[in-house]
Protein backbone atom coordinates (compact mmCIF):
# COMPACT_ATOMS: atom_id res chain seq x y z
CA UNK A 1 -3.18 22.31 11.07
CA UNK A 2 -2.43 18.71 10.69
CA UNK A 3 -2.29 16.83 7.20
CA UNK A 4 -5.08 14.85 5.47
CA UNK A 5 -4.73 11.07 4.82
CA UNK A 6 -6.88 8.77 2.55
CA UNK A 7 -6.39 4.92 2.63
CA UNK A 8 -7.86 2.65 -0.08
CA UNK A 9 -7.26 -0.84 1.46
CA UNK A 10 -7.54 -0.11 5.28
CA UNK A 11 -9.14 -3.47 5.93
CA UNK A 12 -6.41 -5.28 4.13
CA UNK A 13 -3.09 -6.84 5.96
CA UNK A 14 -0.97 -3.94 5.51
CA UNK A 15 -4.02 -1.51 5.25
CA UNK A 16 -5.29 -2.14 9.04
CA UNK A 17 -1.45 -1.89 10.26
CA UNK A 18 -1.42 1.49 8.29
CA UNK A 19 -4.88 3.19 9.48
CA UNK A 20 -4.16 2.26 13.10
CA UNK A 21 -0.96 4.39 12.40
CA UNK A 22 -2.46 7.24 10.90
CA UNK A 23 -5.23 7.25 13.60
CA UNK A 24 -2.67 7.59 16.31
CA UNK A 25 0.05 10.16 14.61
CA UNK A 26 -0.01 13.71 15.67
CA UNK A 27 0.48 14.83 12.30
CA UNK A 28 -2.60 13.55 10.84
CA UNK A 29 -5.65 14.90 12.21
CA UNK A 30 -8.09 13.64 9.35
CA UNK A 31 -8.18 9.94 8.37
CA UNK A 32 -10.43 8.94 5.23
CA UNK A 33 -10.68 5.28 4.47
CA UNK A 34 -12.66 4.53 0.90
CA UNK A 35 -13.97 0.83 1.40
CA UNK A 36 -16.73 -2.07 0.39
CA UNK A 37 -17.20 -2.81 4.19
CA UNK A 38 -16.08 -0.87 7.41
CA UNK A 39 -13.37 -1.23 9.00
CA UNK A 40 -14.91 -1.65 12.92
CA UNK A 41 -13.14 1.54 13.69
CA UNK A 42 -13.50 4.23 16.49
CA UNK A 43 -11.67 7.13 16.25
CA UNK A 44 -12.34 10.85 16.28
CA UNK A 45 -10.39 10.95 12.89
CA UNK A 46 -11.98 8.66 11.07
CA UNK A 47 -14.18 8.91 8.46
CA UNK A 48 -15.47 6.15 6.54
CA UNK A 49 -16.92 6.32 3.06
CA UNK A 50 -18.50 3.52 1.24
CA UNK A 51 -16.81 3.33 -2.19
CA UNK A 52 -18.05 0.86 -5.57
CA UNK A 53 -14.76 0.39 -7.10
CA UNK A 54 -16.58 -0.59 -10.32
CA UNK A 55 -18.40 2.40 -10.56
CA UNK A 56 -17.27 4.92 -8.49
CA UNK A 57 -17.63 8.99 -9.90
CA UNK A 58 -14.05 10.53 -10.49
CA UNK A 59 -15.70 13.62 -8.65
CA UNK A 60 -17.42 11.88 -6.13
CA UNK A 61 -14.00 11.93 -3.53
CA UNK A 62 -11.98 15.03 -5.18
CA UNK A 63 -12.55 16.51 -2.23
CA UNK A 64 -11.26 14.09 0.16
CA UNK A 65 -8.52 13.90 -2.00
CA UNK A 66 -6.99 17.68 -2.27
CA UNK A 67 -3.92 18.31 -0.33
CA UNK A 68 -4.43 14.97 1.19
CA UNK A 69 -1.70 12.00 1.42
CA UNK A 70 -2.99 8.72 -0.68
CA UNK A 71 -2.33 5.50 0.36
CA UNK A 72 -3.37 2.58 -1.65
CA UNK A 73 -2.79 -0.83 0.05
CA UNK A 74 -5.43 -2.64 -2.19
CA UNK A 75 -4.62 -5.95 -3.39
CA UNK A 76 -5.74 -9.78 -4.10
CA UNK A 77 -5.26 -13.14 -5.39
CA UNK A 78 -5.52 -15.55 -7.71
CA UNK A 79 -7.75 -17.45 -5.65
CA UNK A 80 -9.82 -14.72 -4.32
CA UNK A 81 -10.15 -12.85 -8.08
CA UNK A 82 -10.53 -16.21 -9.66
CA UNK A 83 -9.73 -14.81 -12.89
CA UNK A 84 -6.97 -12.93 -14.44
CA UNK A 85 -9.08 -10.10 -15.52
CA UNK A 86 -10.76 -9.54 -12.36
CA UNK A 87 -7.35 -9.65 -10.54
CA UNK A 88 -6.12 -6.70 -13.05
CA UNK A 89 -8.92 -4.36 -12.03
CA UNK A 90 -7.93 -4.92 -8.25
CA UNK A 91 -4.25 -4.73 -8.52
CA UNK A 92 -3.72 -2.53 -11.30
CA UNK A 93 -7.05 -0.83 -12.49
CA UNK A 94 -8.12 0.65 -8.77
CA UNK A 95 -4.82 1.72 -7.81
CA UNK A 96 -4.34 3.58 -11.10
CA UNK A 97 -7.71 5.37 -10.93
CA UNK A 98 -6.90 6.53 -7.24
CA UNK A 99 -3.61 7.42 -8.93
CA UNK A 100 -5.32 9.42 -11.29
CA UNK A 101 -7.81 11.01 -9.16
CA UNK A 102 -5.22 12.11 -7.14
CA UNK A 103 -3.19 13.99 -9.80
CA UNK A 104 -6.74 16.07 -10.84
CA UNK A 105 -7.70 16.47 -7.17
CA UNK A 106 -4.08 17.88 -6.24
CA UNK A 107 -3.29 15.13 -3.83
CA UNK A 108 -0.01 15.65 -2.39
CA UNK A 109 1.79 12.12 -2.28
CA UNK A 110 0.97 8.99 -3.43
CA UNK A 111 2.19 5.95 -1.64
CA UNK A 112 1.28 2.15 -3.03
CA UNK A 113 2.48 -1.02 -1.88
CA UNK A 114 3.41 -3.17 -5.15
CA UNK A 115 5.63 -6.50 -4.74
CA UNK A 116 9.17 -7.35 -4.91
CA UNK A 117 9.98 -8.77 -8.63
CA UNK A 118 7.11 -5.81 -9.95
CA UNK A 119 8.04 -5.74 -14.00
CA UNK A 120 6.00 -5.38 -16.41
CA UNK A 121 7.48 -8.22 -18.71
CA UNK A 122 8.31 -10.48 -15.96
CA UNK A 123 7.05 -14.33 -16.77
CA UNK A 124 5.01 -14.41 -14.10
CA UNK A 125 1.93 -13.13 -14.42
CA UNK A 126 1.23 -11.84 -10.69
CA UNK A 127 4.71 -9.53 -11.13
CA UNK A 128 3.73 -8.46 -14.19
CA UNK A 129 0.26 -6.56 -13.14
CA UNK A 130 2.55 -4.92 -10.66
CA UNK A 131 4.89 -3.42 -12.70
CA UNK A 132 2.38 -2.24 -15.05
CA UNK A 133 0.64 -0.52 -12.35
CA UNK A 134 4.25 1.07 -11.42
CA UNK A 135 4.54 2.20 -14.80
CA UNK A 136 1.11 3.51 -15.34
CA UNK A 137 1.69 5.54 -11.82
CA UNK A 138 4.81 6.97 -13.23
CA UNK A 139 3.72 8.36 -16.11
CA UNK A 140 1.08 10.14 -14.38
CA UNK A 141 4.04 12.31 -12.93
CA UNK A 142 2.11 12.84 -9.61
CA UNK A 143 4.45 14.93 -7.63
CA UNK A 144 5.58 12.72 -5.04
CA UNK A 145 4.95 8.78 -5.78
CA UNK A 146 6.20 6.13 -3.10
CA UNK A 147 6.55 2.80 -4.38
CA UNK A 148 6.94 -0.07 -1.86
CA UNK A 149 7.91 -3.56 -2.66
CA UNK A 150 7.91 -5.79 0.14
CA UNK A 151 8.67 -9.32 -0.10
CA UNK A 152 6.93 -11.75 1.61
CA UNK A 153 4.48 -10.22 4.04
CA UNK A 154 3.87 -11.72 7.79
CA UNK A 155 0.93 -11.29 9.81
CA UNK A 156 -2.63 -12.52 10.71
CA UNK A 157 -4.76 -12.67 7.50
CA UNK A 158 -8.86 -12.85 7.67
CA UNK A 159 -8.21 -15.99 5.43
CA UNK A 160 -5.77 -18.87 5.97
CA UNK A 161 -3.42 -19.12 2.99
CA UNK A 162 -1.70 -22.54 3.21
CA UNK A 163 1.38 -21.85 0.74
CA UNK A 164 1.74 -18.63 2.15
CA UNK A 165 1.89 -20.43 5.74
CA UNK A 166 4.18 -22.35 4.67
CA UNK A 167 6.07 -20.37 2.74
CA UNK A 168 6.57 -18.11 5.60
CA UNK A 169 7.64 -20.53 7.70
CA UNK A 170 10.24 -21.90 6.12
CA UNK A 171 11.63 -17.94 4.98
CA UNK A 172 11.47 -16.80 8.49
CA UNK A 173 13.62 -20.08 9.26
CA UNK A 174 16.19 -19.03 7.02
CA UNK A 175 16.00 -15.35 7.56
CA UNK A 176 19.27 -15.48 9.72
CA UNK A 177 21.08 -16.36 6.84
CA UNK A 178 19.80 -13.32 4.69
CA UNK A 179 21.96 -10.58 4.62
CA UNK A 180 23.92 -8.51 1.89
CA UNK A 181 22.52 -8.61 -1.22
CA UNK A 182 19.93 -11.51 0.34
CA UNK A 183 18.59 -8.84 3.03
CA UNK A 184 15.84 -7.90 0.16
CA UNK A 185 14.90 -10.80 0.35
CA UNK A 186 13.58 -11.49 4.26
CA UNK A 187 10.27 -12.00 4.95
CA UNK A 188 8.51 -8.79 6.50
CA UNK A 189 5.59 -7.96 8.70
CA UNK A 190 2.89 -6.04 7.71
CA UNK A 191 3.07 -3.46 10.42
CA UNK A 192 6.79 -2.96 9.56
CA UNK A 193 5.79 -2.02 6.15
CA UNK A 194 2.94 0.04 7.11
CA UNK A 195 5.80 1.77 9.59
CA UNK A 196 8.02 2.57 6.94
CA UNK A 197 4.97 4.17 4.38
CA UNK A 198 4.58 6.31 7.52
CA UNK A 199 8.10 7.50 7.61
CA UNK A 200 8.64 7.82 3.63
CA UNK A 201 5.27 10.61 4.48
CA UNK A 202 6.44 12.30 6.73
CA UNK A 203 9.88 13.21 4.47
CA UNK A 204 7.83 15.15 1.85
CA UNK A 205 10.14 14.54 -0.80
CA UNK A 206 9.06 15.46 -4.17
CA UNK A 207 9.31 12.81 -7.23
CA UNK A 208 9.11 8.89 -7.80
CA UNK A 209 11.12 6.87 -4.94
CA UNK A 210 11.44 3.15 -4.86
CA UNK A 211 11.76 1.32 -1.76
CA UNK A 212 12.82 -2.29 -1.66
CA UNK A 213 11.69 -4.48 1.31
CA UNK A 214 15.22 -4.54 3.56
CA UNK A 215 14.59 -0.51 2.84
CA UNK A 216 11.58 -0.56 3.88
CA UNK A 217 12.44 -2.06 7.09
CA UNK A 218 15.53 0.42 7.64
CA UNK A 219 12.47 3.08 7.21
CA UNK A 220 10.54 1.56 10.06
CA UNK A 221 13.57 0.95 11.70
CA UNK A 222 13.82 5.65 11.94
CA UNK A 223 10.41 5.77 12.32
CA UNK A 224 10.19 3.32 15.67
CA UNK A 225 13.31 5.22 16.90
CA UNK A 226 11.86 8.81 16.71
């Protein structure tokens, strides 16, 4: 019998990379996505389930949840959330609840992306909201957490960001020049990270592991050459 996967997030940039993924690996043969909207999906694996993130029931997905692997890909902005508080619940309030719900439903591995620079007293406020949610996850002691923290992500968004444009522009540009201690730093693509969740599944390793984005990318690197 194949394993269970549930992805908060699937319509997100990393999120659709990821579910397309799961849909299509043999060792998944049940693929839950909890979302606001569908995800114009297909796939005899799929199930959808409409989810309120404000209000949702602790015990209204428990069963989705037991045994299964949970990956949370949720995440905003500033100028999306608007506010700082409404930014919190996406970034660090949802993903902790799922985090939560997964330690009382028995879920067995947790795997979030986060950001590179997460800390919970960084100055900047973004990096800050995702160390806390690192933290938080941590002390829940789920049995196997996954914590990915790529750097700047590449690929098609719904919504044009300029300074991200730009931004990844000019890091791709200069990408050749990243290596060593600088390799962390390379921009990455979406499906790359969704790749290397994948692989950091399929190990089954109990306990917290941190991946930074150039390990990230040496995960997706295996997991393309299996």
């Amino acid at each position: 019998m194949g394993k269970k996967a549930v992805v908060a997030g699937a319509t997100g940039l990393v999120g659709k990379e990821l579910l397309q993924l799961l849909l299509y690996s043999p060792a998944y043969d049940r693929v839950v996505i909890l979302a606001r909207r569908t995800a114009n999906v297909q796939h005899a694996k799929l199930v959808e389930k409409t989810i309120d993130f404000e209000s949702f029931a602790d015990t209204e997905f428990a069963d989705d949840f037991q045994g299964a692997d949970v990956f949370c890909t949720l995440g905003t902005t500033m100028k999306k959330a608007k506010t700082k508080e409404a930014f919190r619940r996406v970034d660090r309030d949802y993903p902790y609840r799922f985090g939560r719900l997964a330690k009382q439903a028995g879920a067995g591995q947790f795997l979030i992306v986060t950001a590179m620079g997460a800390k919970r007293d960084s100055a900047f406020f973004y990096h800050q909201v995702k160390g806390q949610v690192e933290e938080d996850l941590i002390a829940l002691h789920l049995p196997a957490l996954y914590l990915f923290r790529p750097s700047l992500l590449l690929g098609k968004r719904e919504e044009f960001r300029l300074a991200e444009r730009c931004g990844g522009a000019a890091a791709q540009a200069a990408s050749f020049a990243m290596f060593g201690p600088l390799r962390k730093y390379k921009p990455i693509h979406a499906r790359t990270v969704a790749q290397g969740m994948l692989a950091a599944a399929m190990t089954n390793r109990p306990g917290t592991h941190l991946y930074q984005s150039d390990q990230i990318a040496a995960l997706a690197k295996r997991f393309a050459e299996r």
